[in-house]
C-alpha atoms as a PDB file:
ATOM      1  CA  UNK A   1       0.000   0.000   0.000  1.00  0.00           C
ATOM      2  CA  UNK A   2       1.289   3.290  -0.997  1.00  0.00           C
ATOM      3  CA  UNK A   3      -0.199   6.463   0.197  1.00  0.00           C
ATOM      4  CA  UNK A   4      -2.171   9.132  -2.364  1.00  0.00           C
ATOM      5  CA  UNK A   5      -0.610  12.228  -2.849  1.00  0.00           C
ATOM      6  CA  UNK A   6      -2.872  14.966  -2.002  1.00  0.00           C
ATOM      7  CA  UNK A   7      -1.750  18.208  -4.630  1.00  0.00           C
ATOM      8  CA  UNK A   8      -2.450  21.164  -2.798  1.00  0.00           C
ATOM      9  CA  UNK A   9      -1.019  23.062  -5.621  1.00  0.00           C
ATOM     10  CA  UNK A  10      -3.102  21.543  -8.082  1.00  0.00           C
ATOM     11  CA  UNK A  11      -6.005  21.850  -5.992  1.00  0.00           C
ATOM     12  CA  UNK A  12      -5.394  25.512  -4.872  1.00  0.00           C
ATOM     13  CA  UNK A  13      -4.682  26.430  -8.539  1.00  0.00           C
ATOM     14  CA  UNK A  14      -8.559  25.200  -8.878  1.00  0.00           C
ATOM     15  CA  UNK A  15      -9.885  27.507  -6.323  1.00  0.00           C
ATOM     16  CA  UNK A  16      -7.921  30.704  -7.187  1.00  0.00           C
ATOM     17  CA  UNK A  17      -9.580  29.778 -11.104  1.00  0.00           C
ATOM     18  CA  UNK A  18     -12.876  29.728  -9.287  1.00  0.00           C
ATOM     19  CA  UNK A  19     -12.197  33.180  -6.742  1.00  0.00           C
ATOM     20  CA  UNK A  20     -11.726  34.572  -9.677  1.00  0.00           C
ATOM     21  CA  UNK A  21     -14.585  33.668 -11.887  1.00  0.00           C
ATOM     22  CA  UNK A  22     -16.872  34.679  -8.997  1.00  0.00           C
ATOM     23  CA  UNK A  23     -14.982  37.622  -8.496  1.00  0.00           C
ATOM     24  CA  UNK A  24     -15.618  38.620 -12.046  1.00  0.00           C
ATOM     25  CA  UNK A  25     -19.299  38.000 -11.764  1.00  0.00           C
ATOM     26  CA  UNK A  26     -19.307  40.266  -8.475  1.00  0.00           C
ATOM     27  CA  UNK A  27     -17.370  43.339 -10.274  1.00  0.00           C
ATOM     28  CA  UNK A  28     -19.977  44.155 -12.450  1.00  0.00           C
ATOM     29  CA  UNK A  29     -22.305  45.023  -9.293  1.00  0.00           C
ATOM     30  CA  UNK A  30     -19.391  46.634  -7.285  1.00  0.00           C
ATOM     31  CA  UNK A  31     -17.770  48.323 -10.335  1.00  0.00           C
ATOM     32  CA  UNK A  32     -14.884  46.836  -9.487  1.00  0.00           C
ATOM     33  CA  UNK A  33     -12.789  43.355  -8.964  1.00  0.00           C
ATOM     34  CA  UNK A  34     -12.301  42.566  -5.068  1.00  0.00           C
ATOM     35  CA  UNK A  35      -9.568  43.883  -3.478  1.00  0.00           C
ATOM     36  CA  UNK A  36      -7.027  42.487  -1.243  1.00  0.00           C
ATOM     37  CA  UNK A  37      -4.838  44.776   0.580  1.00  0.00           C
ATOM     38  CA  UNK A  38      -1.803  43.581   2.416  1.00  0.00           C
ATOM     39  CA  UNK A  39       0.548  45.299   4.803  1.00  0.00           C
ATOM     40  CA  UNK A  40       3.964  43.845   5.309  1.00  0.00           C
ATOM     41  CA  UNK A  41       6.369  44.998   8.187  1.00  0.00           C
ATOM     42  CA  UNK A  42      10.172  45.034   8.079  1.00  0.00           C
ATOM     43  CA  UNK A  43      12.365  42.751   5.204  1.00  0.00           C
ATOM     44  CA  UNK A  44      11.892  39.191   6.894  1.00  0.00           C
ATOM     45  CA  UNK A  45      12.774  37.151   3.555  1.00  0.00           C
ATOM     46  CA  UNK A  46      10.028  34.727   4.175  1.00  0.00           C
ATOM     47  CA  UNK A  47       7.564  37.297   4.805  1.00  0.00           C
ATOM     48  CA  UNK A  48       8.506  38.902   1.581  1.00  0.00           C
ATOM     49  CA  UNK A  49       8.077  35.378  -0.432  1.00  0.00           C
ATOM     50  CA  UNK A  50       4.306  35.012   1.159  1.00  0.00           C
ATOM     51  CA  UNK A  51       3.260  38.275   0.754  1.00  0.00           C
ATOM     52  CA  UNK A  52       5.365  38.168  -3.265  1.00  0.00           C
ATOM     53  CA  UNK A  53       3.063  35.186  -4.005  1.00  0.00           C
ATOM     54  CA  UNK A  54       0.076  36.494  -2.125  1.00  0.00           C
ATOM     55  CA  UNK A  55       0.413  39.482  -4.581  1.00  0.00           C
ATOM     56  CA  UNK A  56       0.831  37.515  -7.550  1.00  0.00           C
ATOM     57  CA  UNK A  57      -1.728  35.015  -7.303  1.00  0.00           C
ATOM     58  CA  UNK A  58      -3.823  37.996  -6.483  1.00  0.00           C
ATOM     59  CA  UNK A  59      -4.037  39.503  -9.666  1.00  0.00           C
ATOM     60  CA  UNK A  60      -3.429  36.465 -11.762  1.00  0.00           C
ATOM     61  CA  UNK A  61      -6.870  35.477 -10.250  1.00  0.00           C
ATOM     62  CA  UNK A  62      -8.227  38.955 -11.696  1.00  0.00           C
ATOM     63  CA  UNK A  63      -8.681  40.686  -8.616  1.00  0.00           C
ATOM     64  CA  UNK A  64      -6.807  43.818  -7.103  1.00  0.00           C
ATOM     65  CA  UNK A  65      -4.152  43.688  -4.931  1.00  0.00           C
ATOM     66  CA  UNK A  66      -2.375  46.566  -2.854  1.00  0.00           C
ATOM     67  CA  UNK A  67       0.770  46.309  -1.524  1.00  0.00           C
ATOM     68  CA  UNK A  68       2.021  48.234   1.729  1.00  0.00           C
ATOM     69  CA  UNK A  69       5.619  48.416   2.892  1.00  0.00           C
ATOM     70  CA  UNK A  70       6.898  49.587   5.716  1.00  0.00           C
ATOM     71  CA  UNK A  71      10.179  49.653   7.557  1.00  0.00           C
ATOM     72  CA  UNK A  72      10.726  47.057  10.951  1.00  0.00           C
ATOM     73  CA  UNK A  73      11.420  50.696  12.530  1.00  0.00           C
ATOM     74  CA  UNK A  74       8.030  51.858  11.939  1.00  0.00           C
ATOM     75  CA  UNK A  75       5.951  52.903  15.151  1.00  0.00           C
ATOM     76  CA  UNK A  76       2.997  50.442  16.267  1.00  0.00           C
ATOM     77  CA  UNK A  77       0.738  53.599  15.841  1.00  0.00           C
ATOM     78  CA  UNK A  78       1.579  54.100  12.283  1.00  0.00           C
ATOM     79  CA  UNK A  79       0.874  50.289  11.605  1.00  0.00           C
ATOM     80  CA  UNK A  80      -2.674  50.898  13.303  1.00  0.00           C
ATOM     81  CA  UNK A  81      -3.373  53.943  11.400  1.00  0.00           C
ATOM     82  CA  UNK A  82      -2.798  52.333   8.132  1.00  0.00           C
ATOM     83  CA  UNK A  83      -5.381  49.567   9.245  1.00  0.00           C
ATOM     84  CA  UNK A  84      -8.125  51.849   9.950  1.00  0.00           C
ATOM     85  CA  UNK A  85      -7.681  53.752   6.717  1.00  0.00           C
ATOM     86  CA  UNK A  86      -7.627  50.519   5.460  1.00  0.00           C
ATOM     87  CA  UNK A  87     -11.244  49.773   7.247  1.00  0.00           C
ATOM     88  CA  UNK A  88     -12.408  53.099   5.870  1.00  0.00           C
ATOM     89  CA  UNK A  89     -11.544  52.175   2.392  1.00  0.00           C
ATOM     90  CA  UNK A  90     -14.625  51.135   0.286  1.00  0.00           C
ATOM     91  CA  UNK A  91     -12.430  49.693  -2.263  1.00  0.00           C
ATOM     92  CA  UNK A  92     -10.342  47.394  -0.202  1.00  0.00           C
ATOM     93  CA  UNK A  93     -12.493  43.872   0.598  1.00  0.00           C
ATOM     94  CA  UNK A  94      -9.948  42.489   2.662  1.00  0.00           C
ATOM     95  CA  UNK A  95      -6.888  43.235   4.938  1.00  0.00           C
ATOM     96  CA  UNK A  96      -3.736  41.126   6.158  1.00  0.00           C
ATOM     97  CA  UNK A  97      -1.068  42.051   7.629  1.00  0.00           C
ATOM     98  CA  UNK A  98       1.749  39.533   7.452  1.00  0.00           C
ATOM     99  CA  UNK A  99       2.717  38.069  10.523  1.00  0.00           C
ATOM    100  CA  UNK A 100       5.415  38.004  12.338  1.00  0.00           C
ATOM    101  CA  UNK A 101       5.616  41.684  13.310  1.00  0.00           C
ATOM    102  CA  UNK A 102       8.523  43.220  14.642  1.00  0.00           C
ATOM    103  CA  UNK A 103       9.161  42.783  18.522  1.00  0.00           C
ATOM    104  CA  UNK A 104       8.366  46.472  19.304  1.00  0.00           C
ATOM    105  CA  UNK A 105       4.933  45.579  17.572  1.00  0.00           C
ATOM    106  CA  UNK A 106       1.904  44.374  19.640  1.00  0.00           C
ATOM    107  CA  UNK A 107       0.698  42.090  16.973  1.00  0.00           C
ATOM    108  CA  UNK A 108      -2.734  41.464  19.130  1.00  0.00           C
ATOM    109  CA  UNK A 109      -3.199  45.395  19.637  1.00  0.00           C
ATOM    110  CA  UNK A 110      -2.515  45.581  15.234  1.00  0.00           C
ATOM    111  CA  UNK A 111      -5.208  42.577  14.715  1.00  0.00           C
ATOM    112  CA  UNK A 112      -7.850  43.623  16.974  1.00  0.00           C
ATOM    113  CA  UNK A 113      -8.273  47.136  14.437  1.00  0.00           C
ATOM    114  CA  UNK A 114      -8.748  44.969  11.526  1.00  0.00           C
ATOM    115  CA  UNK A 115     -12.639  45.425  10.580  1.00  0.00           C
ATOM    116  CA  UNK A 116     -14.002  41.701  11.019  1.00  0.00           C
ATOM    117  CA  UNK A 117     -15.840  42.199   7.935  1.00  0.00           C
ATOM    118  CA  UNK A 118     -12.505  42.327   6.145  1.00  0.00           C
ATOM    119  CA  UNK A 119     -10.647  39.956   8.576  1.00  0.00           C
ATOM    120  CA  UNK A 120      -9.394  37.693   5.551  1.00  0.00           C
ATOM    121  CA  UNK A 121      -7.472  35.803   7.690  1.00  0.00           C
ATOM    122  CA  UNK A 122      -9.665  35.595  10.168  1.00  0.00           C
ATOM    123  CA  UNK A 123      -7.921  36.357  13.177  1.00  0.00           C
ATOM    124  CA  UNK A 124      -9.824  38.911  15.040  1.00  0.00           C
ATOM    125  CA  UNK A 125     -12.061  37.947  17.777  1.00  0.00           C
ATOM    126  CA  UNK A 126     -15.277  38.579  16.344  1.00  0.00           C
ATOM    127  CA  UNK A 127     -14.026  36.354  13.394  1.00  0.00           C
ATOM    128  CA  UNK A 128     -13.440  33.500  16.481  1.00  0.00           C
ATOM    129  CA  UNK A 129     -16.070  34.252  17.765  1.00  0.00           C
ATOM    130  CA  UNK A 130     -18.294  33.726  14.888  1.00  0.00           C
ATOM    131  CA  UNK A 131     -16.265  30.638  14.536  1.00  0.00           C
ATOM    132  CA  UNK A 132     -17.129  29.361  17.880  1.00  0.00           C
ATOM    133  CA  UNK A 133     -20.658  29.926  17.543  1.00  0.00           C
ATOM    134  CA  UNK A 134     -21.394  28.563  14.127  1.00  0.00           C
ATOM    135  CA  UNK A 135     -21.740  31.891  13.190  1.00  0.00           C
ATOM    136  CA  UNK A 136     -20.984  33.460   9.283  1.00  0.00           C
ATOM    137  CA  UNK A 137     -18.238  34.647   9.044  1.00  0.00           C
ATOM    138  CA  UNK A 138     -14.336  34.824   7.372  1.00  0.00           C
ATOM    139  CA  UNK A 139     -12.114  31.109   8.411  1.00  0.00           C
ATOM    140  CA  UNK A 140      -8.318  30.976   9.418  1.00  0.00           C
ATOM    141  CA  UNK A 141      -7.061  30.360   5.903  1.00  0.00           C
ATOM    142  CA  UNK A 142      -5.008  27.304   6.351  1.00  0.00           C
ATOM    143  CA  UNK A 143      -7.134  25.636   8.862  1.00  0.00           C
ATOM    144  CA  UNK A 144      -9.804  25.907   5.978  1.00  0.00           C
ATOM    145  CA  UNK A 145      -7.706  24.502   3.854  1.00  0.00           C
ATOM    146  CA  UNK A 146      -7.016  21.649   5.404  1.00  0.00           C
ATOM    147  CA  UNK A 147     -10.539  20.484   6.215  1.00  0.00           C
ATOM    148  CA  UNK A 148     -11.333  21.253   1.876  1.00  0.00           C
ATOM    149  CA  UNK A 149      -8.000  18.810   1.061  1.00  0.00           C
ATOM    150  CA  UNK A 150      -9.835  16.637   3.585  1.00  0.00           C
ATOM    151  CA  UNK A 151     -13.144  16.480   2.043  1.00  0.00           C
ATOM    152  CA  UNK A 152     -11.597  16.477  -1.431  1.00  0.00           C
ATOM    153  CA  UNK A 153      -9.717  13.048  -0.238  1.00  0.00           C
ATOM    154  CA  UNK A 154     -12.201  11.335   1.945  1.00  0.00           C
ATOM    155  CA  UNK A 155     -15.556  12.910   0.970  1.00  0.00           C
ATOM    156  CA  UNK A 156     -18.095  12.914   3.405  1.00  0.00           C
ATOM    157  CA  UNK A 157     -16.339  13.637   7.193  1.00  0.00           C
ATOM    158  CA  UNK A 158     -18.837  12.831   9.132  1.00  0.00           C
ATOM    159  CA  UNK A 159     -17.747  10.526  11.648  1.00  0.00           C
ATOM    160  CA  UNK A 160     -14.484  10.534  10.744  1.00  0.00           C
ATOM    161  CA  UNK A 161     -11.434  10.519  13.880  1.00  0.00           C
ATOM    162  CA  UNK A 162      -9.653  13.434  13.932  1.00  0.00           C
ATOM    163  CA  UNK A 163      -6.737  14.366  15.864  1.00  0.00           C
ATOM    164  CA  UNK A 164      -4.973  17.707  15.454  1.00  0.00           C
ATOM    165  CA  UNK A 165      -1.625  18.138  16.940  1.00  0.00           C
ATOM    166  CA  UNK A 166      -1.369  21.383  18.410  1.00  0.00           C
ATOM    167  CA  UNK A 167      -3.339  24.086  19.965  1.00  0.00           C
ATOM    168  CA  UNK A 168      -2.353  27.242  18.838  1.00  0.00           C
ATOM    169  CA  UNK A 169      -5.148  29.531  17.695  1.00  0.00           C
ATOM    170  CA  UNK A 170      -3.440  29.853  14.118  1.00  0.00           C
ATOM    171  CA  UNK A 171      -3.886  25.886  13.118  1.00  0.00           C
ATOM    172  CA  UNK A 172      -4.965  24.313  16.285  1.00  0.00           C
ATOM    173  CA  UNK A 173      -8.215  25.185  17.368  1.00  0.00           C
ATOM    174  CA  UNK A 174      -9.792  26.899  14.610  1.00  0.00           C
ATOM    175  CA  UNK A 175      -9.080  23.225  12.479  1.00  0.00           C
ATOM    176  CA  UNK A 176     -10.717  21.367  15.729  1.00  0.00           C
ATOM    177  CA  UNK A 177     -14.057  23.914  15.182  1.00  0.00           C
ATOM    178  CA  UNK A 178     -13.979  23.640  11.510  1.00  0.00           C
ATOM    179  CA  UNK A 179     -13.877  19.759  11.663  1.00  0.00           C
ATOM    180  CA  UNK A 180     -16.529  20.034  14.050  1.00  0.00           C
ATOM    181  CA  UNK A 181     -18.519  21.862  11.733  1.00  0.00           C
ATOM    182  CA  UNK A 182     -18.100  18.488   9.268  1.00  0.00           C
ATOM    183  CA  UNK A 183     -19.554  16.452  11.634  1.00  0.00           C
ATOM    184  CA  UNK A 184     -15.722  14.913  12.446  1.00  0.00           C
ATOM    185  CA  UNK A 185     -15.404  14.165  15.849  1.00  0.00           C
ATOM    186  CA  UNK A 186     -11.770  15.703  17.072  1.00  0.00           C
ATOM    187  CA  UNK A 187      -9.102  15.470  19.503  1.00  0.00           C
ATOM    188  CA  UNK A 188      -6.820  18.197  20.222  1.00  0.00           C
ATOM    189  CA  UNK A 189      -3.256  17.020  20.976  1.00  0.00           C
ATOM    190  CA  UNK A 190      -0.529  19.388  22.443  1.00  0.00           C
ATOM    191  CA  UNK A 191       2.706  18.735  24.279  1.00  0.00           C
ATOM    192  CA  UNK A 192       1.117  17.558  27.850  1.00  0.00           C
ATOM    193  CA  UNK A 193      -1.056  14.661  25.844  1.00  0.00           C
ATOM    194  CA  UNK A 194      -0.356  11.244  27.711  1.00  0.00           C
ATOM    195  CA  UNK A 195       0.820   8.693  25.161  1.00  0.00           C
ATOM    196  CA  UNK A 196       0.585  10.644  21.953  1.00  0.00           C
ATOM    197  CA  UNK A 197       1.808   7.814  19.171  1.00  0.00           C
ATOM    198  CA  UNK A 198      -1.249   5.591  20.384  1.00  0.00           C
ATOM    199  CA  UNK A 199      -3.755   8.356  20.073  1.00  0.00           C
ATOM    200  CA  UNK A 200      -2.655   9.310  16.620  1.00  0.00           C
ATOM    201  CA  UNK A 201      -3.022   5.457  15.540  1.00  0.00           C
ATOM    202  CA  UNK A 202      -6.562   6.013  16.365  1.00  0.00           C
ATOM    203  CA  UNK A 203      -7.061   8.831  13.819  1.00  0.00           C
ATOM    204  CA  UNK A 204      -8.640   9.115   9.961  1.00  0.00           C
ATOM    205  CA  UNK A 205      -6.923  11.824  10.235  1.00  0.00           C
ATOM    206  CA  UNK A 206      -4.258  13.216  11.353  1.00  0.00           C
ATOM    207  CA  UNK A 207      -3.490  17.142  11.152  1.00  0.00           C
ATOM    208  CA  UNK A 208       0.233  17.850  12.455  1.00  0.00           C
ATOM    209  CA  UNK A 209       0.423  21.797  13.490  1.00  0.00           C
ATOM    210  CA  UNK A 210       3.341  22.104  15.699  1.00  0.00           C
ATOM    211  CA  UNK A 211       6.758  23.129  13.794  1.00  0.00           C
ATOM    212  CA  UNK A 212       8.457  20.166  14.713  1.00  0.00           C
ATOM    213  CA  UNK A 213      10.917  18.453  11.788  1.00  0.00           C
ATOM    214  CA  UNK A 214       9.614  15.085  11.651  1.00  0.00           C
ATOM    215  CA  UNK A 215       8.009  14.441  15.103  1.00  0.00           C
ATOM    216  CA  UNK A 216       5.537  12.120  13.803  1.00  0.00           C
ATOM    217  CA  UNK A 217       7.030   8.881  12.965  1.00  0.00           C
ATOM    218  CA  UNK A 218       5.734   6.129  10.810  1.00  0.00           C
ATOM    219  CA  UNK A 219       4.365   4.108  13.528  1.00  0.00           C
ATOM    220  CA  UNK A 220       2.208   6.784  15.031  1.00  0.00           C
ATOM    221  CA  UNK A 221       0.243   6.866  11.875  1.00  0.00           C
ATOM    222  CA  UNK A 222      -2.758   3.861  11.660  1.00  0.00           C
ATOM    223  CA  UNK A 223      -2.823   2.173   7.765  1.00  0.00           C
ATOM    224  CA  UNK A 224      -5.015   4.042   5.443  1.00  0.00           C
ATOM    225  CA  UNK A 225      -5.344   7.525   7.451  1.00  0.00           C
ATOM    226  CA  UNK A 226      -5.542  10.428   5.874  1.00  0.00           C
ATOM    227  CA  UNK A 227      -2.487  12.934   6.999  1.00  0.00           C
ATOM    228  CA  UNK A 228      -2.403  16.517   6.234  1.00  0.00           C
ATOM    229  CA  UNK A 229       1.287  17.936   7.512  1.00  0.00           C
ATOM    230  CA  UNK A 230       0.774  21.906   8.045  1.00  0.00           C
ATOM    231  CA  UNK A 231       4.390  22.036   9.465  1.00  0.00           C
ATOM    232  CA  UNK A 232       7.119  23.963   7.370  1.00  0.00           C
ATOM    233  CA  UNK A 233      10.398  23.264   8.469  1.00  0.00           C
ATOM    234  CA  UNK A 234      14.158  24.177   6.965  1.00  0.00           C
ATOM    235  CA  UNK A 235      16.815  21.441   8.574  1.00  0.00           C
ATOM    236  CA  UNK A 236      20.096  21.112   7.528  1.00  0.00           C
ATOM    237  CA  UNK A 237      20.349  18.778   4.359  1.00  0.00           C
ATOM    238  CA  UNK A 238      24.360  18.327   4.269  1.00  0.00           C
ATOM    239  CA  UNK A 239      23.908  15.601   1.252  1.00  0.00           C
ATOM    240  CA  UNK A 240      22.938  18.860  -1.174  1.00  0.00           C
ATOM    241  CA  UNK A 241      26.504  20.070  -0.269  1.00  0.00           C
ATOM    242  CA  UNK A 242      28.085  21.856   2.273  1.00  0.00           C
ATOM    243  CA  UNK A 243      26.054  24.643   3.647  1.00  0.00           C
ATOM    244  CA  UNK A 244      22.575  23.737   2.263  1.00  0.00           C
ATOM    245  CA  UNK A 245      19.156  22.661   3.562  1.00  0.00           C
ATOM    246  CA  UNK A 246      15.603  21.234   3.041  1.00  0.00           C
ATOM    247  CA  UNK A 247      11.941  22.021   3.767  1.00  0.00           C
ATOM    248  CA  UNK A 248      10.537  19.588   5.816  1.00  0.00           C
ATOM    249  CA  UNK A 249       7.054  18.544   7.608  1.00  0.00           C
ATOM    250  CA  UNK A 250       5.961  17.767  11.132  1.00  0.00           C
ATOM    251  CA  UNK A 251       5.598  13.770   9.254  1.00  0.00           C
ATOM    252  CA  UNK A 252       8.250  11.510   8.671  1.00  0.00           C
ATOM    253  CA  UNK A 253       6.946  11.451   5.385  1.00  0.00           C
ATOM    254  CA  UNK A 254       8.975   8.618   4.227  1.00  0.00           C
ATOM    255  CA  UNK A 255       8.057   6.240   6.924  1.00  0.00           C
ATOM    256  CA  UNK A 256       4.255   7.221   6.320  1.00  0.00           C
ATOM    257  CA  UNK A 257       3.854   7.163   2.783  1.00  0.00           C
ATOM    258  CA  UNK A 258       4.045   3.552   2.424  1.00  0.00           C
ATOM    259  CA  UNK A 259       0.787   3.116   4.555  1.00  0.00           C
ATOM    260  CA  UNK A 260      -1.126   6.347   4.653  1.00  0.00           C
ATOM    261  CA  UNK A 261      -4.234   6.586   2.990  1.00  0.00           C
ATOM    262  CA  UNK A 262      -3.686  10.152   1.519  1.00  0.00           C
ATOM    263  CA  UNK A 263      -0.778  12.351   2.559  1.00  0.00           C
ATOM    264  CA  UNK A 264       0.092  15.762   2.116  1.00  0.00           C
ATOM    265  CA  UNK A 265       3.734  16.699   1.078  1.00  0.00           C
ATOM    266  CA  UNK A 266       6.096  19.609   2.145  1.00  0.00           C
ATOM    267  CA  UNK A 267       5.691  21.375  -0.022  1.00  0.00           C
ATOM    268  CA  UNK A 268       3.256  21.652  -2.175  1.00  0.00           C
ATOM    269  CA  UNK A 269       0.490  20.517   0.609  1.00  0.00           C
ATOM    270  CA  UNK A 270      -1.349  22.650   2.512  1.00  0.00           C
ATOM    271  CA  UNK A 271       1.013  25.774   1.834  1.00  0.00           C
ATOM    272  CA  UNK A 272      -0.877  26.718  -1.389  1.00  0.00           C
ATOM    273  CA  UNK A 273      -3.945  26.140  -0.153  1.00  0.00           C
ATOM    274  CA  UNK A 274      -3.532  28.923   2.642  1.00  0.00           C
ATOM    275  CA  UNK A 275      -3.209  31.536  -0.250  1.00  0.00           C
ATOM    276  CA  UNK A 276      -5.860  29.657  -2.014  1.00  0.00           C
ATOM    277  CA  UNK A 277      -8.089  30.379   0.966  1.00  0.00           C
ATOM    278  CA  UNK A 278      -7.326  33.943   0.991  1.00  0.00           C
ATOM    279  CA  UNK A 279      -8.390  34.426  -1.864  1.00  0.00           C
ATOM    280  CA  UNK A 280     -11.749  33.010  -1.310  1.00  0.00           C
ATOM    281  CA  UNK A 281     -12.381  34.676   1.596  1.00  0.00           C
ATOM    282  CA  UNK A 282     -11.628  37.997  -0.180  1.00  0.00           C
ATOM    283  CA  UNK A 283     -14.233  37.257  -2.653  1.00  0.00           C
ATOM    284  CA  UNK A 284     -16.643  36.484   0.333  1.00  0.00           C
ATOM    285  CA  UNK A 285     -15.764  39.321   1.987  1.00  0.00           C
ATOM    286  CA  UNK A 286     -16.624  41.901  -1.210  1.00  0.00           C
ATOM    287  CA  UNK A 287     -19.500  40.083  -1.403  1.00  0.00           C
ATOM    288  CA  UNK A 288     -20.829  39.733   1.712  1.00  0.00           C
ATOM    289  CA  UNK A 289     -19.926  43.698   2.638  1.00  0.00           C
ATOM    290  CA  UNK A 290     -22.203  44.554  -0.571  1.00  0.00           C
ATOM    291  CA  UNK A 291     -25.011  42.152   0.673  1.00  0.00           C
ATOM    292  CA  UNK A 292     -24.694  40.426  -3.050  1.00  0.00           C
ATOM    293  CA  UNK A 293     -25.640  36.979  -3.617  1.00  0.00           C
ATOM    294  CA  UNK A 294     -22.840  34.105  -4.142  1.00  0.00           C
ATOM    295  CA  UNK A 295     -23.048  30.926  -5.731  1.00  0.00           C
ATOM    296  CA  UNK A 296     -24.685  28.310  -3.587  1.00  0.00           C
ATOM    297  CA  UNK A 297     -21.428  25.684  -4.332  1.00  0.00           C
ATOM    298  CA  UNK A 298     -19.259  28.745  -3.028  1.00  0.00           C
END
């Protein structure tokens, strides 16, 4: 038995086609193609690729993008100010600010002046909160994308075992709720969980959120589950030559794939999907702040 490959790129590719075919049919009522406007902080190199391919897949969708830079010396005030002008802006649908912020930054204080309504990312507390309650509302991007590779695999989740590993209100929780929602019944892991290899054997599946090179080994994983690996890791890889590295999951993904069910791999798993989910929620977002209809499969 070897595990499926589950192609988040392929499958994100799929729903930034679809953002943007909705998005097309919602500019003729707006006047305009949603708009996603992103703030980035500083010149962290990985924060510069996300928010470079945020930007790009964007407007190859066919809807607006707009960029905003600002130096890691820039005051927490300024940051805020730029969000509210943000909020004030009818032409902007949604707002993210890349994460991490500088230290002298109250990330927190930034997020909580993010309008919900254009909380693409959805990390304000009225966007948990609506979470929480079954409420409407905008979904933590890659926790949503997990639970649509999910369904795309398995198909119907209700019933299914799931176990997320990790708690952190990024991945961890928000996938528990959204799993919920599915009918899944879930089990949050973390690092005080007694016995954790035996309670991932019991899983469908498995959804490894911790940032952890290869903490889940082969034999934590039961035959035929289905494992989605949100962990992004860089280790040392000294057989590419001196000095160079690899990106890595949470999975020992060659111990697993020989038994999984489905698998996700790193990368090119749940990574794309994330911006995928953006996207999405930016279109939901225009179209739910102009009270316009979307497509029922949407």
């Amino acid at each position: 038995m070897s595990a499926n490959l589950i192609d988040g790129k392929a499958v994100a590719a799929e729903i930034d086609a679809r953002a943007g075919e909705v998005g097309a049919g919602l500019a003729a009522a707006l006047g305009r193609a949603p708009c996603l406007a992103v703030v980035l902080i500083g010149d962290d190199p990985a924060s510069d690729v996300y928010v470079r391919n945020k930007v790009r897949r964007t407007e190859a969708a066919g809807l607006t993008s707009i960029e905003i830079r600002k130096p890691a010396d820039v005051r927490e005030a300024d940051v805020i100010a730029i969000v509210e002008r943000l909020n004030q802006d009818e032409g902007v649908d949604g707002i993210l600010v890349q994460m991490p912020l500088p230290d002298h930054i109250n990330a927190n204080r930034v997020i909580s002046h993010i309008d919900p309504d254009k909380d693409v990312d959805g990390l304000t507390e009225t966007s948990a909160g609506r979470l929480v309650l079954g409420q409407a509302g905008l979904r933590p991007c890659t926790p949503a994308g997990c639970v649509f590779l999910a369904e795309r695999a398995l198909g119907d989740l209700s019933g299914k075992s799931v176990v997320v590993i990790g708690r952190s209100i990024l991945v961890g929780k928000p996938a528990a709720l959204l799993f919920l929602e599915k009918n899944a019944t879930v089990t949050i892991a973390h690092s005080r969980t007694a016995d954790l290899p035996a309670l991932c054997r019991t899983a469908d599946i498995l959804v490894p959120a911790v940032g952890r090179a290869e903490m889940v080994r082969g034999d934590w994983v039961k035959p035929g589950a289905c494992v989605l690996d949100v962990g992004i890791n860089r280790i040392d890889a000294p057989e590419r030559g001196a000095g160079k590295s690899r990106l890595v999951g949470d999975v020992a993904f060659d111990e697993i794939v020989g038994h999984a069910g489905w698998i996700t791999p790193v990368p090119g798993g749940i990574g794309p999907m994330t911006i995928a989910m953006l996207l999405r929620n930016t279109v939901i977002a225009a179209a739910l702040r102009a009270k316009l209809p979307l497509p029922d499969d949407y």
